[in-house]
Protein backbone atom coordinates (compact mmCIF):
# COMPACT_ATOMS: atom_id res chain seq x y z
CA UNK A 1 -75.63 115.92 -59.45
CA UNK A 2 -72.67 117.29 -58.24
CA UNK A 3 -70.54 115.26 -55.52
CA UNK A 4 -68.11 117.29 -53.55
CA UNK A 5 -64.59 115.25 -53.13
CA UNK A 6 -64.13 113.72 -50.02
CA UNK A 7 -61.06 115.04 -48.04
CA UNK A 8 -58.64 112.37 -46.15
CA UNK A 9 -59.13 111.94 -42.64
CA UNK A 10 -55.70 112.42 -41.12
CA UNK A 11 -55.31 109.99 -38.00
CA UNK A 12 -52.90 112.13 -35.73
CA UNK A 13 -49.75 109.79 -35.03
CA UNK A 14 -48.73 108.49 -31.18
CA UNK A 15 -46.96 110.50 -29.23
CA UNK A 16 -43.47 108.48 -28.52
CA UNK A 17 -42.74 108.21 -24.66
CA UNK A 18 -39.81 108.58 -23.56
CA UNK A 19 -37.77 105.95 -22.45
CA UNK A 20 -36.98 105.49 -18.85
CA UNK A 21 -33.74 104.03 -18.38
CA UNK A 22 -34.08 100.78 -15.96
CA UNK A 23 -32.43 100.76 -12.93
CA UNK A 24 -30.18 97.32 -12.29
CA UNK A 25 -31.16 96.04 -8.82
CA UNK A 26 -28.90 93.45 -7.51
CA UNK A 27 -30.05 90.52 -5.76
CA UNK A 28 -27.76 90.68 -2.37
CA UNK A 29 -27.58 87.77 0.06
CA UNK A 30 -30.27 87.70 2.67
CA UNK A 31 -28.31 87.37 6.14
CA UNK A 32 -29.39 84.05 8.06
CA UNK A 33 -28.20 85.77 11.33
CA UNK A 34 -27.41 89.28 12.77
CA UNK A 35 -24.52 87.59 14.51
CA UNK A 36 -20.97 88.47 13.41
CA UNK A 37 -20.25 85.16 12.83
CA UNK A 38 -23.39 83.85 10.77
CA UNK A 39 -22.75 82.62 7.16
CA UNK A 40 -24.40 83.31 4.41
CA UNK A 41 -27.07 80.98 3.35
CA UNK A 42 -27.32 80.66 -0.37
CA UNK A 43 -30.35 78.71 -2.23
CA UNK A 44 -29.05 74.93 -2.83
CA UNK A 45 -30.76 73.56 -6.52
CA UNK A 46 -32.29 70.58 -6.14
CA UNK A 47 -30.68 67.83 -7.24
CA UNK A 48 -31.61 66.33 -10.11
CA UNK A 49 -30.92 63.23 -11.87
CA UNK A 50 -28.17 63.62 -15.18
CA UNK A 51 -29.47 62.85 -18.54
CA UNK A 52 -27.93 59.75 -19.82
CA UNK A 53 -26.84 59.78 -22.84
CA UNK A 54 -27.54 56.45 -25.10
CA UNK A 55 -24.52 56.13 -27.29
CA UNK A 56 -25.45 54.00 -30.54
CA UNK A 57 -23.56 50.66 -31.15
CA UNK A 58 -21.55 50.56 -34.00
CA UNK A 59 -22.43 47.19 -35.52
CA UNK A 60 -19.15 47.46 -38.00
CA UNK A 61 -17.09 46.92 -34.55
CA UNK A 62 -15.79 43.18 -33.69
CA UNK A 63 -17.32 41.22 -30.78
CA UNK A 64 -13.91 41.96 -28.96
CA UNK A 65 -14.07 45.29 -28.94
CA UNK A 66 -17.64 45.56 -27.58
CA UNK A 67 -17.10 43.56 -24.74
CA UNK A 68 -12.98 43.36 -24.02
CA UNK A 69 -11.95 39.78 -22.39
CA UNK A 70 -10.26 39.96 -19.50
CA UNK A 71 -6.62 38.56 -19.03
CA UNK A 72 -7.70 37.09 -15.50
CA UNK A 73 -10.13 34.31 -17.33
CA UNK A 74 -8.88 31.15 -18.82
CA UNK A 75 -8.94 31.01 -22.44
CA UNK A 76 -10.32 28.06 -24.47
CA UNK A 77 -7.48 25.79 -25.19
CA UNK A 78 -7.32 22.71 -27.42
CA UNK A 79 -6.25 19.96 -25.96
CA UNK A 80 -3.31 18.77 -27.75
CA UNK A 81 -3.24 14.36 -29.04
CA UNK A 82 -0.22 13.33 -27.18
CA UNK A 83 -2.29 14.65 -24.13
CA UNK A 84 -5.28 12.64 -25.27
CA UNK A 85 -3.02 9.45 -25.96
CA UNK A 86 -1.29 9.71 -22.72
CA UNK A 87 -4.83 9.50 -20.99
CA UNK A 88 -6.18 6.36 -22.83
CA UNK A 89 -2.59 4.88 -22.46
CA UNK A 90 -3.33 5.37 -18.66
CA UNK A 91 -6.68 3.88 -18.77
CA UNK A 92 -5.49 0.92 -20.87
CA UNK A 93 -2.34 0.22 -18.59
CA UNK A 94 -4.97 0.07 -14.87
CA UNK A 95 -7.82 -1.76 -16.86
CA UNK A 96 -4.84 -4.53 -17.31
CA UNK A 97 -3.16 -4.34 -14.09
CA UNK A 98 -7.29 -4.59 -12.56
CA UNK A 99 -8.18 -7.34 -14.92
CA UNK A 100 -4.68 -9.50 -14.45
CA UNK A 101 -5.30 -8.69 -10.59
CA UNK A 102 -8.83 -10.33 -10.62
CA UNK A 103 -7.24 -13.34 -12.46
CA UNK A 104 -4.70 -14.12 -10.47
CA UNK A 105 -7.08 -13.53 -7.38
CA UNK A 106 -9.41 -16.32 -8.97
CA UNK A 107 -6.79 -19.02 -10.17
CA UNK A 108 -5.14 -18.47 -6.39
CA UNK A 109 -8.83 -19.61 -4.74
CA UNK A 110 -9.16 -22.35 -7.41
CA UNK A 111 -5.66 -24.11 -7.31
CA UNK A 112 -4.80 -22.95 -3.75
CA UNK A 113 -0.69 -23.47 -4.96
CA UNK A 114 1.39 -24.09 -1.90
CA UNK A 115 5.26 -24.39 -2.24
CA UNK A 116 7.20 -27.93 -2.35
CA UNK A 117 9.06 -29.08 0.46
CA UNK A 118 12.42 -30.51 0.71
CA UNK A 119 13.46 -33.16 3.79
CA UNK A 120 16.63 -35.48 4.44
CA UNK A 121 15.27 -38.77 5.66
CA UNK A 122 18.18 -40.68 6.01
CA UNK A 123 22.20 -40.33 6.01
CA UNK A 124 24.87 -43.03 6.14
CA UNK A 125 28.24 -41.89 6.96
CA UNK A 126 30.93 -44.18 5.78
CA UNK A 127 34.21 -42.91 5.78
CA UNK A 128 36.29 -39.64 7.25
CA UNK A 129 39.52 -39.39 8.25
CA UNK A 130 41.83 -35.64 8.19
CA UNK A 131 44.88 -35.51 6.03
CA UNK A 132 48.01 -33.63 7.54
CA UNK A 133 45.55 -32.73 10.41
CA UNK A 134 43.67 -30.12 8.18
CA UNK A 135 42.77 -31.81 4.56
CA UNK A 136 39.21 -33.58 5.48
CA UNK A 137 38.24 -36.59 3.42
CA UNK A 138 34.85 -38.11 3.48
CA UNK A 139 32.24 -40.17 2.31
CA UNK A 140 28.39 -39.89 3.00
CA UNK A 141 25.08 -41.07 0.99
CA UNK A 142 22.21 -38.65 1.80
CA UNK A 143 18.43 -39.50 0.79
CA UNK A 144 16.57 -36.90 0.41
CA UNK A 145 12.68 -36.09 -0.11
CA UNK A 146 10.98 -33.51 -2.54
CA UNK A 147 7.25 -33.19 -1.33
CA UNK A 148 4.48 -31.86 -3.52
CA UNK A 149 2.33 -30.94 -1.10
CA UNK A 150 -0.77 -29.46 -3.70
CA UNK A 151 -3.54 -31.44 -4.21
CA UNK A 152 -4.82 -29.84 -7.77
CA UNK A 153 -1.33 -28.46 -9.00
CA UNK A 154 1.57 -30.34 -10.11
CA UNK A 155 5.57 -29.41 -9.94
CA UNK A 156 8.61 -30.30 -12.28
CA UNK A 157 11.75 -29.64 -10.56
CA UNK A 158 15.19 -28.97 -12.46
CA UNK A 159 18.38 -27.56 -11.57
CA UNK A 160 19.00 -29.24 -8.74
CA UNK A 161 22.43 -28.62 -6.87
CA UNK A 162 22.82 -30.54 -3.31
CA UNK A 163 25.85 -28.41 -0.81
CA UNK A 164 27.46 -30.31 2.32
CA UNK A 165 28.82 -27.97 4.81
CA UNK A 166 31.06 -28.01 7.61
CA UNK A 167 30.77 -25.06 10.10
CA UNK A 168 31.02 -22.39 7.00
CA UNK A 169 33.15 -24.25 4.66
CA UNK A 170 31.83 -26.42 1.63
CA UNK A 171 33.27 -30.00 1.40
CA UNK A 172 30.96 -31.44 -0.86
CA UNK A 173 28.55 -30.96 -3.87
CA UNK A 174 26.08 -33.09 -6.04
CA UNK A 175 23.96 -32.34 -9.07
CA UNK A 176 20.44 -34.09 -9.29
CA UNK A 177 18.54 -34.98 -12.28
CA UNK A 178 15.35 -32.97 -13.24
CA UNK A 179 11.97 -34.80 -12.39
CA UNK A 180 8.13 -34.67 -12.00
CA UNK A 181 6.00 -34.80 -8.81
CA UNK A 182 2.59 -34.79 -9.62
CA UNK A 183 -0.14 -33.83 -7.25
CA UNK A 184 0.69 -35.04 -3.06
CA UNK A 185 3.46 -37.10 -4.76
CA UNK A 186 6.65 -37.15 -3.06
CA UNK A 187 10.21 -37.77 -4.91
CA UNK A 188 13.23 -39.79 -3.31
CA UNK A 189 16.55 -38.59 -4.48
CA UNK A 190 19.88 -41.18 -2.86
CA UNK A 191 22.97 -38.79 -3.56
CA UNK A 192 26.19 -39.95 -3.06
CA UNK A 193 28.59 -36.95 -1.80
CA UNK A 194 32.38 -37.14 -1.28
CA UNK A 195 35.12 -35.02 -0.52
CA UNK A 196 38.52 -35.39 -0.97
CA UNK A 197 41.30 -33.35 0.39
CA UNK A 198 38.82 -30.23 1.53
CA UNK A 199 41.26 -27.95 3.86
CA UNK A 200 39.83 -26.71 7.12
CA UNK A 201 40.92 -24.03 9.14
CA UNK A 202 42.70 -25.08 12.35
CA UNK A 203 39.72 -24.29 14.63
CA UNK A 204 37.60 -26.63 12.37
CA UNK A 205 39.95 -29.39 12.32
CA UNK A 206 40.29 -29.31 16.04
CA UNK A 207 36.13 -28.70 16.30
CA UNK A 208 35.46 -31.71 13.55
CA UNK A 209 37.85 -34.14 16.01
CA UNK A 210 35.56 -33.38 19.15
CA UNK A 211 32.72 -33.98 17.99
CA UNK A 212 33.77 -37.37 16.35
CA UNK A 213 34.68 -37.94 19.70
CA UNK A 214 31.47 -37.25 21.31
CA UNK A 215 29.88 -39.15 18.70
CA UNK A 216 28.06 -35.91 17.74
CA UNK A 217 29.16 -34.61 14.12
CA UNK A 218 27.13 -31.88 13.25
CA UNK A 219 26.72 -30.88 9.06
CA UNK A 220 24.58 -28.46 7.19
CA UNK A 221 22.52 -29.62 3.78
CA UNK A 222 21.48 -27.11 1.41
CA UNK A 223 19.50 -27.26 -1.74
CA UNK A 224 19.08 -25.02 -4.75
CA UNK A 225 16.27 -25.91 -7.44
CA UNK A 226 13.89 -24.34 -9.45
CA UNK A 227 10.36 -25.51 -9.47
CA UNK A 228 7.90 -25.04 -12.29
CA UNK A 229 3.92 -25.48 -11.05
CA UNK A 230 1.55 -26.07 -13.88
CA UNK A 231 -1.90 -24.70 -13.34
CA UNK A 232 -3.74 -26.48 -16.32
CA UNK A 233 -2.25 -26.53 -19.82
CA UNK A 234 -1.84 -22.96 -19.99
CA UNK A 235 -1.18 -21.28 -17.12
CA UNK A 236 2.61 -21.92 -15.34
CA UNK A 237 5.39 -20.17 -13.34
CA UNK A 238 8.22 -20.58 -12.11
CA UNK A 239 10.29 -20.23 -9.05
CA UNK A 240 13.56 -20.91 -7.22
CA UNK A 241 13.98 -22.75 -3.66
CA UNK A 242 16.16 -22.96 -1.19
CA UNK A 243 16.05 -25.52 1.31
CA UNK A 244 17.74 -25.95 4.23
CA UNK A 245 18.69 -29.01 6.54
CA UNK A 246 20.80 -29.45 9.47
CA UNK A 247 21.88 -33.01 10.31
CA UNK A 248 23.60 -34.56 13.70
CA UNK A 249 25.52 -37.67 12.42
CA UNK A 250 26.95 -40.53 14.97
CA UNK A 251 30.88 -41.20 14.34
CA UNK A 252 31.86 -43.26 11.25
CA UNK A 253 32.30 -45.40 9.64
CA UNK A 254 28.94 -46.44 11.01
CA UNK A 255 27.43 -42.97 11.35
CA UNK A 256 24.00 -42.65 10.97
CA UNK A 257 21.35 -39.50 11.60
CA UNK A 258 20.44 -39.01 14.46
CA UNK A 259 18.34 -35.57 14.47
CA UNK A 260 17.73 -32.64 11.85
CA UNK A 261 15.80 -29.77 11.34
CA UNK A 262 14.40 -28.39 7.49
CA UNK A 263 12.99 -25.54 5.84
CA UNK A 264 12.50 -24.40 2.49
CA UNK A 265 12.12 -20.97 1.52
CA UNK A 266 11.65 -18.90 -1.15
């Protein structure tokens, strides 16, 4: 059986339009206001936040350089030893001064130490006569009295000097051997002092004879010693006095004492 070839079917192709060239319409402002002096009023974006950016740490960086120190701050320091040693050398020094203060607080409410006193109980004038009008010559025997007047501390006295005066000049000296008062105990000294050829000045001469006169002689004692209290077996100090009398004598060569008035003072 005979089969007549098929022919192709021939699809007819699309017709091609021409291309219209577009026309480029451009936007223009939309007035806000006929009025001459109206502005134009452009669309504002909305605001919207900026991206931030996250910039990765590089870990090979130092600790300074991620977070810079600021010059304003204190930096650590070290303190240095002789700092160190100063400050214990401090602490030392007031713990003594606190601890020596305590001590000598205590041992002053437990011996109570009170300061010797020095009297003139008696003086015998003898002789005195003036040489030439002005050179004074005389003889006098003063007894004097060193009083311990603590009752738990005793006192050695030593370097003991005994001064005569007349007005402001010295006629006479003595020295006195150390001794011991123990506690209340008073000590007698009998000095013997003498002067011999002593020159006054013209106004003392002339004063001296007056009061010989008026049976009214008027001297000045003063003593220099240093005392030693003894607080126990250990604890002691020492001190210097000064004691001071002054003494109306009667006319010699039977002159006795006839008023005075003492102190002693550091």
């Amino acid at each position: 059986m005979w089969v007549p070839p098929t022919s192709k079917t021939q699809v007819p192709a699309p017709k091609k339009e021409k291309s219209r060239p577009r026309k480029e319409v451009g936007m223009q402002p939309q007035l806000q206001d006929q009025h001459p002096e109206a502005s134009l009023v452009r669309p504002q974006a909305e605001h919207q936040p900026s991206p931030v950016t996250m910039t990765p740490l590089h870990h090979d960086r130092q600790p300074q350089e991620l977070r810079p120190r600021s010059r304003l701050l204190p930096q650590d320091r070290r303190t240095k030893p002789h700092t160190w040693f100063g400050a214990v050398f401090c602490i030392i020094f007031w713990l003594v001064i606190i601890i020596g203060g305590i001590i000598v607080l205590i041992v002053y409410l437990v011996f109570r130490p009170r300061s010797p006193h020095f009297d003139v109980i008696s003086v015998t004038w003898n002789a005195a006569y003036l040489d030439m009008g002005n050179l004074l010559n005389a003889d006098l025997t003063v007894l004097a009295n060193f009083t311990n007047l603590n009752k738990k501390v005793s006192v050695d006295f030593s370097y003991l000097y005994l001064d005569l005066y007349f007005e402001n000049t010295l006629i006479a000296t003595q020295y006195i051997e150390p001794f011991s008062a123990t506690r209340g105990q008073s000590i007698f000294a009998n000095i013997h002092m003498v002067s011999s050829q002593v020159k006054l000045s013209m106004k003392e001469s002339m004063l001296l004879q007056k009061q010989i006169q008026n049976n009214r002689v008027i001297f000045t004692v003063k003593g220099m010693f240093r005392a030693r209290s003894n607080l126990g077996s250990f604890l002691k100090y020492s001190y210097w006095l000064h004691g001071q009398c002054g003494i109306m004598l009667s006319s010699p060569p039977t002159g006795v004492l006839r008023d005075k008035k003492c102190k002693t003072k550091h």
